[in-house]
PDB file of N, CA and C in Angstrom:
ATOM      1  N   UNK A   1       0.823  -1.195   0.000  1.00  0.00           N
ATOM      2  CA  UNK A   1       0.000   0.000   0.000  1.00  0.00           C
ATOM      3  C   UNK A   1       0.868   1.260   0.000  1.00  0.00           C
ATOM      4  N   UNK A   2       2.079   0.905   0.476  1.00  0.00           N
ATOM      5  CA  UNK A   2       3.200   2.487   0.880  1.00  0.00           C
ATOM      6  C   UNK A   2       3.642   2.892  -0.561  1.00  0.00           C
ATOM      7  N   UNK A   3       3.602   1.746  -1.401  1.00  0.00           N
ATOM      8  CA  UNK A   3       4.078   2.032  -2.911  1.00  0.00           C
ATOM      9  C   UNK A   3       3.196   2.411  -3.960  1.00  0.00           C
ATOM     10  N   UNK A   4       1.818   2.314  -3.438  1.00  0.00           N
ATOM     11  CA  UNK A   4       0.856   3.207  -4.020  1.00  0.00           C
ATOM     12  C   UNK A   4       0.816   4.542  -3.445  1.00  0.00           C
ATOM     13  N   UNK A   5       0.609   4.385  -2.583  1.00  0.00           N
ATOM     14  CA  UNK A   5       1.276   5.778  -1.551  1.00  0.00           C
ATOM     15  C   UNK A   5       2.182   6.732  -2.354  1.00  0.00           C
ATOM     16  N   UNK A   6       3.219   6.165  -3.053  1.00  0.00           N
ATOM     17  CA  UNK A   6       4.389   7.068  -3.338  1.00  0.00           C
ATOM     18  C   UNK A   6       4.475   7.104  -4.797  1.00  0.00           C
ATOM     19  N   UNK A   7       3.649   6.196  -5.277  1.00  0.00           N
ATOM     20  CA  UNK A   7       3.414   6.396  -6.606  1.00  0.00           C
ATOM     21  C   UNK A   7       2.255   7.953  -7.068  1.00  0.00           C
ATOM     22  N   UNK A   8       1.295   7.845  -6.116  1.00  0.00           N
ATOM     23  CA  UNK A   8       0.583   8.706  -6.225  1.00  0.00           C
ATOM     24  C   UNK A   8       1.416  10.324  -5.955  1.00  0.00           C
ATOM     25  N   UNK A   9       1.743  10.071  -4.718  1.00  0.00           N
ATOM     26  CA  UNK A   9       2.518  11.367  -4.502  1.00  0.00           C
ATOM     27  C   UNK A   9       3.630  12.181  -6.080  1.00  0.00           C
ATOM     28  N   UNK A  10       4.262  11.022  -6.768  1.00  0.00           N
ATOM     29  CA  UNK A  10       5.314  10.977  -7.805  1.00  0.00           C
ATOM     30  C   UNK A  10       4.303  11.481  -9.051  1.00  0.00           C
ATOM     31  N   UNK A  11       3.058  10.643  -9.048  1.00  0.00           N
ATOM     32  CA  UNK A  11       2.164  11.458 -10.286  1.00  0.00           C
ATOM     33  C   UNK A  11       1.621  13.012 -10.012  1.00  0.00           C
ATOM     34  N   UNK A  12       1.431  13.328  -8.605  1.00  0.00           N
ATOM     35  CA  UNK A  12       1.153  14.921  -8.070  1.00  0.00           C
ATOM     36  C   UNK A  12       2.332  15.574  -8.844  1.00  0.00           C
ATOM     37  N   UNK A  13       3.593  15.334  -7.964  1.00  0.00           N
ATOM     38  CA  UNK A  13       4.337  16.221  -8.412  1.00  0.00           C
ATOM     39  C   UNK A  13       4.623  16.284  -9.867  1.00  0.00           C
ATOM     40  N   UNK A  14       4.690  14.901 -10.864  1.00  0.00           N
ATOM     41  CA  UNK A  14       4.949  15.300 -12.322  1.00  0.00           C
ATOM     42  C   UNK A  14       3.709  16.319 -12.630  1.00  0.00           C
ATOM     43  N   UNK A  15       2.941  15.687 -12.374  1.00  0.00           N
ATOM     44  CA  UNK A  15       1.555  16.914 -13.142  1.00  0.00           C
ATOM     45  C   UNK A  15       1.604  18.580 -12.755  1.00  0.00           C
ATOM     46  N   UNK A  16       2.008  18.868 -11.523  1.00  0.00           N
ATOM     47  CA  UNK A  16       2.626  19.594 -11.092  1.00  0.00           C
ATOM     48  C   UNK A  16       3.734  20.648 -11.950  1.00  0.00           C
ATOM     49  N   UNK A  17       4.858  20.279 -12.159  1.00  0.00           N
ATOM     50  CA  UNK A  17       5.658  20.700 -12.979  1.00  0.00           C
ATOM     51  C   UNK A  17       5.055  20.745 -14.259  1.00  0.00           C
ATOM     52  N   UNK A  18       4.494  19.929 -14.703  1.00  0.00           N
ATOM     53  CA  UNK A  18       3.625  19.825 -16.443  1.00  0.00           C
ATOM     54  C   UNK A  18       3.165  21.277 -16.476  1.00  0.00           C
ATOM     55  N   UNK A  19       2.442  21.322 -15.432  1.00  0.00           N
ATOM     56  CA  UNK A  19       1.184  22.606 -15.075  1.00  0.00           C
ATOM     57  C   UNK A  19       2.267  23.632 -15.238  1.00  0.00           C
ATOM     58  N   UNK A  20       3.236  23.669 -13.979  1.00  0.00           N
ATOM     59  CA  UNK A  20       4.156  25.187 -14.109  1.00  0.00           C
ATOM     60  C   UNK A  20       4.711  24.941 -15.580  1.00  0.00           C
ATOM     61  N   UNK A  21       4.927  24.083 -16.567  1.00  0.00           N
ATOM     62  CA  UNK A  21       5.643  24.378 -17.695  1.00  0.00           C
ATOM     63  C   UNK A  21       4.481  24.870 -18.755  1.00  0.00           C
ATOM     64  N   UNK A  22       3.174  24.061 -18.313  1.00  0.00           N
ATOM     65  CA  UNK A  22       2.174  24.184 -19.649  1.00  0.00           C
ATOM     66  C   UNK A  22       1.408  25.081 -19.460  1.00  0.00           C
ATOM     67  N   UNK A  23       1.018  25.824 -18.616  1.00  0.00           N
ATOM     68  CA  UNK A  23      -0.220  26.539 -18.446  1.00  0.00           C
ATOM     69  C   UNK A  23       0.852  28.485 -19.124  1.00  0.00           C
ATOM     70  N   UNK A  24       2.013  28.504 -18.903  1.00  0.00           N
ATOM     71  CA  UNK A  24       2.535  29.937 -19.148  1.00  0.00           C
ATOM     72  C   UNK A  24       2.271  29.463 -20.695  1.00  0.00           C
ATOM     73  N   UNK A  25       3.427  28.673 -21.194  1.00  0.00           N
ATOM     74  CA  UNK A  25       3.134  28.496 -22.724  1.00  0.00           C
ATOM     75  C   UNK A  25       2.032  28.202 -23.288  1.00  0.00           C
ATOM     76  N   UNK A  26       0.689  27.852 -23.093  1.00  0.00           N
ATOM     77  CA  UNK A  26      -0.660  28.034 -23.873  1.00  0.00           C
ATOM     78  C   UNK A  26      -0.902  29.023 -23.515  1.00  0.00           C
ATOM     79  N   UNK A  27      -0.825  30.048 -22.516  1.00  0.00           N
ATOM     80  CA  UNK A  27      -1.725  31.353 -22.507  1.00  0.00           C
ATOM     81  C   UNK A  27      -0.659  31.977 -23.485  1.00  0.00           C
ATOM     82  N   UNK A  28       0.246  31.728 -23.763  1.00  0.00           N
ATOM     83  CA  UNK A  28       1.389  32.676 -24.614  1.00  0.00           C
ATOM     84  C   UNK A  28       1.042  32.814 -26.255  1.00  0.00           C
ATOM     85  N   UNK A  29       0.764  31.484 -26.466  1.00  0.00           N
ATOM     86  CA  UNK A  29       0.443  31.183 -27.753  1.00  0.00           C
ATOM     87  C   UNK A  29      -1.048  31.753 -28.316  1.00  0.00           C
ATOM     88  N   UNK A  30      -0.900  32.419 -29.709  1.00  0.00           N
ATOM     89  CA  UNK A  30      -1.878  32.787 -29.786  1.00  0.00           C
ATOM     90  C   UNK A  30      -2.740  31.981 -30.687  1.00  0.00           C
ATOM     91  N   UNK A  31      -2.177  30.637 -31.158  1.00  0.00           N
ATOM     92  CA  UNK A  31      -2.598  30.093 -31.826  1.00  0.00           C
ATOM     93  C   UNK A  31      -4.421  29.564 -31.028  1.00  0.00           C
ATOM     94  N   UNK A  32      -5.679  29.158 -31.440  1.00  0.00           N
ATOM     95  CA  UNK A  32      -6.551  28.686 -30.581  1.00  0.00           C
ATOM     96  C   UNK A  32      -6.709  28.240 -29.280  1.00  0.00           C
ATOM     97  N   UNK A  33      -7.154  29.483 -28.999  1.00  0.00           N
ATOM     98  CA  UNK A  33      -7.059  29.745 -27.299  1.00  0.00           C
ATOM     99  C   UNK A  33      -7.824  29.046 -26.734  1.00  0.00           C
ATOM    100  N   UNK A  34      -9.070  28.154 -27.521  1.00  0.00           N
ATOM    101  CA  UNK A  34     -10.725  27.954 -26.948  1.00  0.00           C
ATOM    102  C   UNK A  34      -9.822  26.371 -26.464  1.00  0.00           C
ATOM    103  N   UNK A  35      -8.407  25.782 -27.316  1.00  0.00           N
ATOM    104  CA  UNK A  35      -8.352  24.317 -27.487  1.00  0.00           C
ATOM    105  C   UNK A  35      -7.092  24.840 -26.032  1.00  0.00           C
ATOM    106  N   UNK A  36      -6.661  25.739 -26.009  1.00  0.00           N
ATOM    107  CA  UNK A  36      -5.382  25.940 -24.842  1.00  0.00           C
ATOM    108  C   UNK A  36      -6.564  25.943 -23.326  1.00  0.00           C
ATOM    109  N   UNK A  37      -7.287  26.734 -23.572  1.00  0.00           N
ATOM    110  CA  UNK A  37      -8.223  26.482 -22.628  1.00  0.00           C
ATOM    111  C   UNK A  37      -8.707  25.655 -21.760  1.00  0.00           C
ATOM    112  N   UNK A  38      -8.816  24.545 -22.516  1.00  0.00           N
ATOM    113  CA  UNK A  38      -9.815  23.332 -22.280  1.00  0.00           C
ATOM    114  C   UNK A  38      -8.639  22.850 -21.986  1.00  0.00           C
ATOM    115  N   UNK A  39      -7.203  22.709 -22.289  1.00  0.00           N
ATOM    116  CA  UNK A  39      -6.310  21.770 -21.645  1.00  0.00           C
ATOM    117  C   UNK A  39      -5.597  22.292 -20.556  1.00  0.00           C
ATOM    118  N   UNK A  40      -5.702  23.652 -20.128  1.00  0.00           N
ATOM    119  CA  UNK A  40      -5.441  23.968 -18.522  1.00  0.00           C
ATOM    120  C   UNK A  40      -6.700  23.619 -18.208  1.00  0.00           C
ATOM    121  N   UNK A  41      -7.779  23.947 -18.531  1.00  0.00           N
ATOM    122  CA  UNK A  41      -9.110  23.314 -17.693  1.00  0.00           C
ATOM    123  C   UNK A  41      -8.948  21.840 -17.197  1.00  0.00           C
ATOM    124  N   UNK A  42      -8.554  21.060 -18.619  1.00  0.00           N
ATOM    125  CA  UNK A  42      -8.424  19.237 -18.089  1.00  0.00           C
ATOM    126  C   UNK A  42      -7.085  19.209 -16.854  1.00  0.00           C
ATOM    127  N   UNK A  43      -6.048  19.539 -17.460  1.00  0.00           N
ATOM    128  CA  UNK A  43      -5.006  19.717 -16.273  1.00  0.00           C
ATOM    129  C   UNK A  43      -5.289  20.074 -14.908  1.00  0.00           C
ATOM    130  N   UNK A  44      -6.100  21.406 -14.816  1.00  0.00           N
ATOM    131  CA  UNK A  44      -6.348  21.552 -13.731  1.00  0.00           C
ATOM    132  C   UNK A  44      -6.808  20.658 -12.712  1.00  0.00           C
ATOM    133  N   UNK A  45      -7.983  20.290 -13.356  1.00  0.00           N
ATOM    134  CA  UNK A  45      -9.399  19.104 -13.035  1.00  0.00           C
ATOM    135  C   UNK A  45      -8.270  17.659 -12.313  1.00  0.00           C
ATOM    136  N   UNK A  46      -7.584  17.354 -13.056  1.00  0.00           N
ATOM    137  CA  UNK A  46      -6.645  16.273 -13.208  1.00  0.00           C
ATOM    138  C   UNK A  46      -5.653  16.503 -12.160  1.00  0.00           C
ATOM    139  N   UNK A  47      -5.657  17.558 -11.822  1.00  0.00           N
ATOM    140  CA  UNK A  47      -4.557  18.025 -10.572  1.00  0.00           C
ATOM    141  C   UNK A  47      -5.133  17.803  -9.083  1.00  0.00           C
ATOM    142  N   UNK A  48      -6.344  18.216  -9.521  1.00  0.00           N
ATOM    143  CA  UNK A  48      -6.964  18.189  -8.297  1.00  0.00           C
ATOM    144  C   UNK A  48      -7.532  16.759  -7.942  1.00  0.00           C
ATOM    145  N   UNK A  49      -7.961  15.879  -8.914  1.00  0.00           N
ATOM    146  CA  UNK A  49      -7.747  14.545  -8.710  1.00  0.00           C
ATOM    147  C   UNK A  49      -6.920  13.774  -8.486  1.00  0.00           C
ATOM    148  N   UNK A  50      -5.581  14.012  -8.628  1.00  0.00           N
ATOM    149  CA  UNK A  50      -4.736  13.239  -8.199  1.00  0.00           C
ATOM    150  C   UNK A  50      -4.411  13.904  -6.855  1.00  0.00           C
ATOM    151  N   UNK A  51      -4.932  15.317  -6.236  1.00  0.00           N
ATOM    152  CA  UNK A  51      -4.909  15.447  -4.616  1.00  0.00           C
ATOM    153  C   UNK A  51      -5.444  15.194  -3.904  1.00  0.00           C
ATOM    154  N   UNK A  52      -6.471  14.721  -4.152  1.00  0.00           N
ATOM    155  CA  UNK A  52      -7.881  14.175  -3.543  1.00  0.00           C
ATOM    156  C   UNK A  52      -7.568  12.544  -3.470  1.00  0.00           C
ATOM    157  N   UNK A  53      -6.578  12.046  -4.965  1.00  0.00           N
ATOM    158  CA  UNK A  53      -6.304  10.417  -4.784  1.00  0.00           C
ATOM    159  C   UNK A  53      -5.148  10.460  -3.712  1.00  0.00           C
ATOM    160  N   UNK A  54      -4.752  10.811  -3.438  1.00  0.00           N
ATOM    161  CA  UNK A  54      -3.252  11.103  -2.699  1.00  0.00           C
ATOM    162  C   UNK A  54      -3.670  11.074  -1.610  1.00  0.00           C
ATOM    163  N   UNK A  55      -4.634  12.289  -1.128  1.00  0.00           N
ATOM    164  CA  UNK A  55      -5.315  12.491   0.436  1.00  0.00           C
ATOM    165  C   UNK A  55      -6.051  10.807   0.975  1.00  0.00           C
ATOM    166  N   UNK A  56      -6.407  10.531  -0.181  1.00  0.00           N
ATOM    167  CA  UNK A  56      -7.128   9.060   0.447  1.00  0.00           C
ATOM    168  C   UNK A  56      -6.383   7.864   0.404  1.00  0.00           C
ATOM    169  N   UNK A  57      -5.365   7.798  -0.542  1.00  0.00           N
ATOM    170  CA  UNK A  57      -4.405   6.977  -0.309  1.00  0.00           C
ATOM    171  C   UNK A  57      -3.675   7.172   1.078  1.00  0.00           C
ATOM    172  N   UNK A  58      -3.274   8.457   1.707  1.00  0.00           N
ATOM    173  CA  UNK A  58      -2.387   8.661   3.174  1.00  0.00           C
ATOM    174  C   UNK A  58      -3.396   8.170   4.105  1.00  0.00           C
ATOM    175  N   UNK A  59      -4.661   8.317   3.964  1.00  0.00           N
ATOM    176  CA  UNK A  59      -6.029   8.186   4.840  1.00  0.00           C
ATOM    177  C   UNK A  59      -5.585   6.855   5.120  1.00  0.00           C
ATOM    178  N   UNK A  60      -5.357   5.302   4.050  1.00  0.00           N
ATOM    179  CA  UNK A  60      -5.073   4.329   3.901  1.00  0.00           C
ATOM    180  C   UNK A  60      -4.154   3.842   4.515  1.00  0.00           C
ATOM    181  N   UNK A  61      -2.885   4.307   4.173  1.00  0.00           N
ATOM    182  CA  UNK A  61      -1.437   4.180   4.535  1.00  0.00           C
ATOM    183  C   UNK A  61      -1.172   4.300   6.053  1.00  0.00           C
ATOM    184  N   UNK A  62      -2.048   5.659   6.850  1.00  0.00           N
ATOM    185  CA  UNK A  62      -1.646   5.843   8.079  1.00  0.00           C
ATOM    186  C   UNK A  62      -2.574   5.127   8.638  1.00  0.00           C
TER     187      UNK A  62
END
């Protein structure tokens, strides 16, 4: 269970960094903003699910 534990934590932080790299460069680009949009929207969404999987995985673990 500790290695789901730390797997989860390891997918936070990549998505994490994704976010600080991807979210400056789509608002930068002016190419279709409606499609840059929707993928900080999914990212976001996706961020916050893997904190919510994380919180219940430690719930588990401890």
């Amino acid at each position: 269970m500790q290695i789901l534990n730390t797997l989860t934590v390891l997918a936070l932080v990549v998505m994490s960094f994704a976010l600080i790299v991807a979210v400056p460069v789509l608002y930068a680009s002016s190419e279709d903003s409606g499609r840059s949009n929707r993928l900080i929207l999914l990212g976001g969404i996706a961020w916050v699910v893997l904190v919510l999987v994380n919180w219940g995985m430690s719930l588990l673990v401890v």
